[in-house]
C-alpha atoms as a PDB file:
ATOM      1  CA  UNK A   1     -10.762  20.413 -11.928  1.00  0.00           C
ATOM      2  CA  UNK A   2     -12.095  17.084 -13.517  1.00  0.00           C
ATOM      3  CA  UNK A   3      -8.930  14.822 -12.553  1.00  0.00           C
ATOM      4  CA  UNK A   4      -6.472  14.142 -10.010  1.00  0.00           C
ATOM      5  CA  UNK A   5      -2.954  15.937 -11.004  1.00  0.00           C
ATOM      6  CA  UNK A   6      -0.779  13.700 -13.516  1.00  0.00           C
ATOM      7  CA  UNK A   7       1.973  13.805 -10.617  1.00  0.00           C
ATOM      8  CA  UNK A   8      -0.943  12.480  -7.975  1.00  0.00           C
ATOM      9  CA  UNK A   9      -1.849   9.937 -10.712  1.00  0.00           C
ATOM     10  CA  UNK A  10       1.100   8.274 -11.277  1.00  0.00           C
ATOM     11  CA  UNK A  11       1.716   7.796  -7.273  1.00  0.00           C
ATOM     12  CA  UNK A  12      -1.437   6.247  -7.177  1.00  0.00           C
ATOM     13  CA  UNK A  13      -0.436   3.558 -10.203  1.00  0.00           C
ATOM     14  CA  UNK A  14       3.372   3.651  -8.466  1.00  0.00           C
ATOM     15  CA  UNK A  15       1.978   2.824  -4.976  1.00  0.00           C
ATOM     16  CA  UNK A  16      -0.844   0.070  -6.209  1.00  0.00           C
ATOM     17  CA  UNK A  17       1.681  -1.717  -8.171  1.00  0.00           C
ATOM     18  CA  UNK A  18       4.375  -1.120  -4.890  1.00  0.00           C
ATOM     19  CA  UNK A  19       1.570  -2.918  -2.670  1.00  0.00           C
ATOM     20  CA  UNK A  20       1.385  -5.766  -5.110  1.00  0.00           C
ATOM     21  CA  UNK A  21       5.190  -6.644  -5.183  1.00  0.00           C
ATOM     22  CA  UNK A  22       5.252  -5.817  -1.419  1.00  0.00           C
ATOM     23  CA  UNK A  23       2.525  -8.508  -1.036  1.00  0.00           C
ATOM     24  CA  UNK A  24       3.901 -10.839  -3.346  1.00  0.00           C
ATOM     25  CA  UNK A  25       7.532 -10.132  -1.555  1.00  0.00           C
ATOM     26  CA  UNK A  26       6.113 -10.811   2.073  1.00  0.00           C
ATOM     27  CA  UNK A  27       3.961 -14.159   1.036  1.00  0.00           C
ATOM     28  CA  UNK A  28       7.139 -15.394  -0.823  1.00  0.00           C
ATOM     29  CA  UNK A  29       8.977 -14.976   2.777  1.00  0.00           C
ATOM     30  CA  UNK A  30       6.176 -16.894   4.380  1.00  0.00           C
ATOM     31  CA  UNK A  31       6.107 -19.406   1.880  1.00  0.00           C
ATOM     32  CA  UNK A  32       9.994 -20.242   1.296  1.00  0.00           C
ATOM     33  CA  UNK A  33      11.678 -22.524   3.202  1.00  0.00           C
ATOM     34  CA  UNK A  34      15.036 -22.269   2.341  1.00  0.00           C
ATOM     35  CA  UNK A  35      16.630 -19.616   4.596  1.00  0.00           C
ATOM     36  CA  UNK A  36      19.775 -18.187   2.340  1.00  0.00           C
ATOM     37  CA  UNK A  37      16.699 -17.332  -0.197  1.00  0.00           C
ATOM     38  CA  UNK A  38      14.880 -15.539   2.422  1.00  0.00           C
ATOM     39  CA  UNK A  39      17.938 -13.957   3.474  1.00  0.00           C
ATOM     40  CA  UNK A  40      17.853 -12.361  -0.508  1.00  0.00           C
ATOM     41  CA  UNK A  41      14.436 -11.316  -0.536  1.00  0.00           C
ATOM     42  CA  UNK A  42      14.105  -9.488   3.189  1.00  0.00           C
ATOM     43  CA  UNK A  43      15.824  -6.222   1.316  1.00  0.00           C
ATOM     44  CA  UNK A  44      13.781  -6.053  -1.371  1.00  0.00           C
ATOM     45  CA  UNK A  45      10.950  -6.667   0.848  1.00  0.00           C
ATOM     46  CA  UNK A  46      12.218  -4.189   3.164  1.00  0.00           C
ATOM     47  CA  UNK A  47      13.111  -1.250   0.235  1.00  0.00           C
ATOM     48  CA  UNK A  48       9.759  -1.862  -1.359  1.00  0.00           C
ATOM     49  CA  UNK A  49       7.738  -1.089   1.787  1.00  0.00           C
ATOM     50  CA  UNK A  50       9.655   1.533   2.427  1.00  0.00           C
ATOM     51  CA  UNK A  51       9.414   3.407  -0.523  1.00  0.00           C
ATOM     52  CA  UNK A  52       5.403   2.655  -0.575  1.00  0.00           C
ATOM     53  CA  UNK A  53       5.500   4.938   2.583  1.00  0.00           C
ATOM     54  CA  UNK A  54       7.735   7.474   1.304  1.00  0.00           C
ATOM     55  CA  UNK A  55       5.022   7.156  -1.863  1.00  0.00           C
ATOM     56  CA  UNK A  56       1.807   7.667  -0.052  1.00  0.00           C
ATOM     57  CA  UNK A  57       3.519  10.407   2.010  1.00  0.00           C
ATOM     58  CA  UNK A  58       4.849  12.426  -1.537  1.00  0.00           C
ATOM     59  CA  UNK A  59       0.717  11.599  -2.897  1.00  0.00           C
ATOM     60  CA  UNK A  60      -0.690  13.393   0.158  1.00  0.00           C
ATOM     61  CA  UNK A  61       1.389  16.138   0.061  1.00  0.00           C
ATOM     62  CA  UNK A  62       0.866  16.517  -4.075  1.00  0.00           C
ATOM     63  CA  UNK A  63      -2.983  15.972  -3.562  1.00  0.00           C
ATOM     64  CA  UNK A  64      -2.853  18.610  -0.898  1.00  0.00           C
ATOM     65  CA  UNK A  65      -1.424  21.136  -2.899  1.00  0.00           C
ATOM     66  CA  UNK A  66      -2.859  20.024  -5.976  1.00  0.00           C
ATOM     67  CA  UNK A  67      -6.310  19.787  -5.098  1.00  0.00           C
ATOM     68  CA  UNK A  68      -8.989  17.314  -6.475  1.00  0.00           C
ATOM     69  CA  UNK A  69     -11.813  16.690  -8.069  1.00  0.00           C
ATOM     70  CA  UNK A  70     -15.236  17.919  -7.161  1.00  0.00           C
ATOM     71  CA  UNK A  71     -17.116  14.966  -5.614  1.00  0.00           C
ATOM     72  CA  UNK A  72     -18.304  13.103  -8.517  1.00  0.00           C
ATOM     73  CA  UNK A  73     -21.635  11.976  -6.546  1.00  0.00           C
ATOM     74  CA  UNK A  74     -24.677  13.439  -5.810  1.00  0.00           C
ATOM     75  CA  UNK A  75     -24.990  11.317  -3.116  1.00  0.00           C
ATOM     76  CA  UNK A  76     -23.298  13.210   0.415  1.00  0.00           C
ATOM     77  CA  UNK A  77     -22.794   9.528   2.335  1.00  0.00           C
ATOM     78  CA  UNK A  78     -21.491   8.062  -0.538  1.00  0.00           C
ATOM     79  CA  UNK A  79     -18.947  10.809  -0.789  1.00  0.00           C
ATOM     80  CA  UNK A  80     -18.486  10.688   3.039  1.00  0.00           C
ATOM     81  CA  UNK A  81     -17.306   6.757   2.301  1.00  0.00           C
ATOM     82  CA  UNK A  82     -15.214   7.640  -0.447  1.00  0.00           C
ATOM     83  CA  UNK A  83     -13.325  10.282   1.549  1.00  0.00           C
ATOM     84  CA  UNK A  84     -12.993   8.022   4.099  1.00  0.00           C
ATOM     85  CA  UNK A  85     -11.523   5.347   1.882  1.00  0.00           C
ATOM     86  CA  UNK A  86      -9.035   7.073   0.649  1.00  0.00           C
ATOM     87  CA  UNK A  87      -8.136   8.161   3.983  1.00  0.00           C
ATOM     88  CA  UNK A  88      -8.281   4.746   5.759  1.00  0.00           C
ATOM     89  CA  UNK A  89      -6.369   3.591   2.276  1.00  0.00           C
ATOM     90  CA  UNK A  90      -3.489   6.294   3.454  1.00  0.00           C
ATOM     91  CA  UNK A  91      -3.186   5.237   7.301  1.00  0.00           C
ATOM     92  CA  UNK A  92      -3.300   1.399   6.484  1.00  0.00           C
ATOM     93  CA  UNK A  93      -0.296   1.721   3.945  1.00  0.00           C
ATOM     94  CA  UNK A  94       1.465   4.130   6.776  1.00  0.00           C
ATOM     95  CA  UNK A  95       0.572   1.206   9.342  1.00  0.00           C
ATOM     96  CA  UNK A  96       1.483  -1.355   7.548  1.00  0.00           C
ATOM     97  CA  UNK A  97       4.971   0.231   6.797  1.00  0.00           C
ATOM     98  CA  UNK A  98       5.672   1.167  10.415  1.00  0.00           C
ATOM     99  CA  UNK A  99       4.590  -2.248  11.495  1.00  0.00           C
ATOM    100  CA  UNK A 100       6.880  -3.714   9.431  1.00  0.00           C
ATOM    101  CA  UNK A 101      10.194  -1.453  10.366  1.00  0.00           C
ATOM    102  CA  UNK A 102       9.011  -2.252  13.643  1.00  0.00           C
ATOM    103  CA  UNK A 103       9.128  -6.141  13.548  1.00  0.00           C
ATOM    104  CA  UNK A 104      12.274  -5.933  11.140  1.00  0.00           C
ATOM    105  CA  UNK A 105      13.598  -3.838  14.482  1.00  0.00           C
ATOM    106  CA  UNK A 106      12.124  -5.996  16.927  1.00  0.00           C
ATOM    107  CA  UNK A 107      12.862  -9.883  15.550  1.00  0.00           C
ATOM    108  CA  UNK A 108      16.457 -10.013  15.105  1.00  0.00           C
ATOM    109  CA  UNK A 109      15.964 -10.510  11.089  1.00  0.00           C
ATOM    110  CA  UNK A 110      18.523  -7.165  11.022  1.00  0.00           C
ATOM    111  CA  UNK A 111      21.212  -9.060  12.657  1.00  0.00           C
ATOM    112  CA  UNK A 112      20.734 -12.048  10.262  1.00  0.00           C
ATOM    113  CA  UNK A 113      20.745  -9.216   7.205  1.00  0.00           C
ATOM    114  CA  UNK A 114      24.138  -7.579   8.468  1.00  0.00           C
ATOM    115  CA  UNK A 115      26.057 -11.141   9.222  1.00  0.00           C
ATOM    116  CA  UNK A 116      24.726 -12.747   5.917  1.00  0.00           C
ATOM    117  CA  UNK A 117      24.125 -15.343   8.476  1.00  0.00           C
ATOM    118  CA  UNK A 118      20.589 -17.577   8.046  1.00  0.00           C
ATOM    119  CA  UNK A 119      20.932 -19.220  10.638  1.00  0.00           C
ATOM    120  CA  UNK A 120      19.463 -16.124  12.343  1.00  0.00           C
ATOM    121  CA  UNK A 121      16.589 -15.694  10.917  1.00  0.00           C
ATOM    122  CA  UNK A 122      14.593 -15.234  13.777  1.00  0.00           C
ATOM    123  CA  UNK A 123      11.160 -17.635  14.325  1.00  0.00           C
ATOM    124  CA  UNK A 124       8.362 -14.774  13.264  1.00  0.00           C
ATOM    125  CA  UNK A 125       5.774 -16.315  15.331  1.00  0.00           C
ATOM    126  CA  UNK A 126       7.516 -15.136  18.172  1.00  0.00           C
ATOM    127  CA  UNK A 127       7.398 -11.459  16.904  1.00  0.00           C
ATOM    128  CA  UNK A 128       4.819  -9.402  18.750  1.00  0.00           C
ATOM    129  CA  UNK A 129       4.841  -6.946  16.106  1.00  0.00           C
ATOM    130  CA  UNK A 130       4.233  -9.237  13.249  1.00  0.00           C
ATOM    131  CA  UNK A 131       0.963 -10.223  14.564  1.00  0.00           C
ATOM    132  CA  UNK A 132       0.307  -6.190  13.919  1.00  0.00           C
ATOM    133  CA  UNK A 133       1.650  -5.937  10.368  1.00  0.00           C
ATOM    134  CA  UNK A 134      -0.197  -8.772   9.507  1.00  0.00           C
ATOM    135  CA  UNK A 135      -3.734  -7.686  10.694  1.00  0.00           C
ATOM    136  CA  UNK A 136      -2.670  -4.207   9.084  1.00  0.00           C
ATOM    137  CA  UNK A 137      -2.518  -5.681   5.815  1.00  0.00           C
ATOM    138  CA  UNK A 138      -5.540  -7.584   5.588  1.00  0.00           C
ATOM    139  CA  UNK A 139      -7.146  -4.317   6.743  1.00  0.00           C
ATOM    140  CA  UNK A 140      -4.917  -2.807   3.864  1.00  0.00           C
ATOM    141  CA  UNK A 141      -6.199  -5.448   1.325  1.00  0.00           C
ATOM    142  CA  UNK A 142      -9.602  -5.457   2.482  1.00  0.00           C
ATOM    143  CA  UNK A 143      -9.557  -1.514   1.699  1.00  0.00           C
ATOM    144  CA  UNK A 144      -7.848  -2.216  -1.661  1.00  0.00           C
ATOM    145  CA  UNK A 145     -10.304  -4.739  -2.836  1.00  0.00           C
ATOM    146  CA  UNK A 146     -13.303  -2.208  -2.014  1.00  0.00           C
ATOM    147  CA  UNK A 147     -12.089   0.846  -3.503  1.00  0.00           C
ATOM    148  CA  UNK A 148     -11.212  -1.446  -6.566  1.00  0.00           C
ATOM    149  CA  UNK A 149     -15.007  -2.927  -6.691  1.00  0.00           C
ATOM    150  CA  UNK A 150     -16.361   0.908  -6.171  1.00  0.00           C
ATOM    151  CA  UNK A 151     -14.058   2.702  -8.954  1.00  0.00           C
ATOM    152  CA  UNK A 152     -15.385  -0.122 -11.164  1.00  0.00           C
ATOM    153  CA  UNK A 153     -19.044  -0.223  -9.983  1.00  0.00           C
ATOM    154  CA  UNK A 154     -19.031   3.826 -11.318  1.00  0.00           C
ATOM    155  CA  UNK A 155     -16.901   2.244 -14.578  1.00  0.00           C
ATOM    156  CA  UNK A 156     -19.562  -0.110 -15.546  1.00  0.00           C
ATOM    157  CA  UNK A 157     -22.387   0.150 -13.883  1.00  0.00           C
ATOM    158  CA  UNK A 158     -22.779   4.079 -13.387  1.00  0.00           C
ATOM    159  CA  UNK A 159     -20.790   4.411 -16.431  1.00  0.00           C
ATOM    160  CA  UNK A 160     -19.634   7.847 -14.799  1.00  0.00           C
ATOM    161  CA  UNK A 161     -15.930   7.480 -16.314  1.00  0.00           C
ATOM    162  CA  UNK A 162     -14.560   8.039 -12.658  1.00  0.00           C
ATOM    163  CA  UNK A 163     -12.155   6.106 -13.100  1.00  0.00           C
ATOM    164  CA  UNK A 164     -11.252   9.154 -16.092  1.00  0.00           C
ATOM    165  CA  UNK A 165     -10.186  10.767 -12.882  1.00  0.00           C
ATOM    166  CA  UNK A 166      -7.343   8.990 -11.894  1.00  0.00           C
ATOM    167  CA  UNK A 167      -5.998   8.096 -14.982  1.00  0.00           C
ATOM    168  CA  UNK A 168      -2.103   9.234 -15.790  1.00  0.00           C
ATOM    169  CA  UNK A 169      -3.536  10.436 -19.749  1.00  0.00           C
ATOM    170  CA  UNK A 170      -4.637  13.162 -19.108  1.00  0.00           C
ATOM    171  CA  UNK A 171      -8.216  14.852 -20.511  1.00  0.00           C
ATOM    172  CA  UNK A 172      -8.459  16.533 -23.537  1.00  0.00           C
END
């Protein structure tokens, strides 16, 4: 096998670009003031995180039964790290979904959701469990930016066409 299954690639791409609105989604509700527009985005927020976790959990079960690619170093600890990146990548995305549903659970911000009612939005800083999804995903981003820097250190520096692996085209 010299790439990932088209069905495992195109949950990676899905969940990547899922993280990104996710992101942008949860620094928009950090950022924004005005709570009737907060009000509006806490769903999308809420049903893009979700199906991120839904996502990850369809990608390991596909790259289970799919199987991968043979290690594509020579190198044993390097493939050691890369195993355990994509591992670590998997539990940080699961993390950082459950610590979400539970500070959505936990805050009130439900309530505020089912009334239409912005006034009870609840103060965040309060919220045990946001401290959690917010040390979650810098962990999450932290893993994101190094698998990112590694896939393109073999791209252009190895010039290994890993990256070849992952890609949804698939090899001739």
């Amino acid at each position: 096998m010299k790439q990932y299954s088209k069905r495992t690639a195109i949950m990676h791409w899905l969940i990547f670009l899922l993280v990104i609105a996710a992101f942008y989604f949860g620094h928009q509700l950090d950022e924004t003031k005005d709570t009737t527009q907060k009000l509006a985005m806490y769903p999308f927020h809420f049903l893009i995180g979700d199906l991120t976790l839904l996502l990850v959990l369809v990608r390991i079960y596909f790259r289970k039964k799919d199987g991968e690619p043979a290690p594509a170093n020579a190198n044993p600890l390097l493939n050691k790290i890369a195993a355990a990146t994509h591992g670590l990548l998997n539990i940080a995305v699961i993390a950082v979904t459950i610590s979400g549903m539970v500070t959505a659970a936990t805050s009130g911000v439900i309530d505020a959701l089912k009334t239409s009612d912005p006034d009870l939005i609840p103060d965040f800083s309060t919220v045990g469990a946001k401290e959690y999804h917010e040390l979650f995903i810098v962990v999450l981003l932290l893993l994101v930016a190094f698998h990112a820097v590694a896939a393109l250190y073999h791209q252009f520096i190895v010039r290994d066409n890993l990256m070849r692996r992952i890609m949804i085209k698939r090899l001739p």
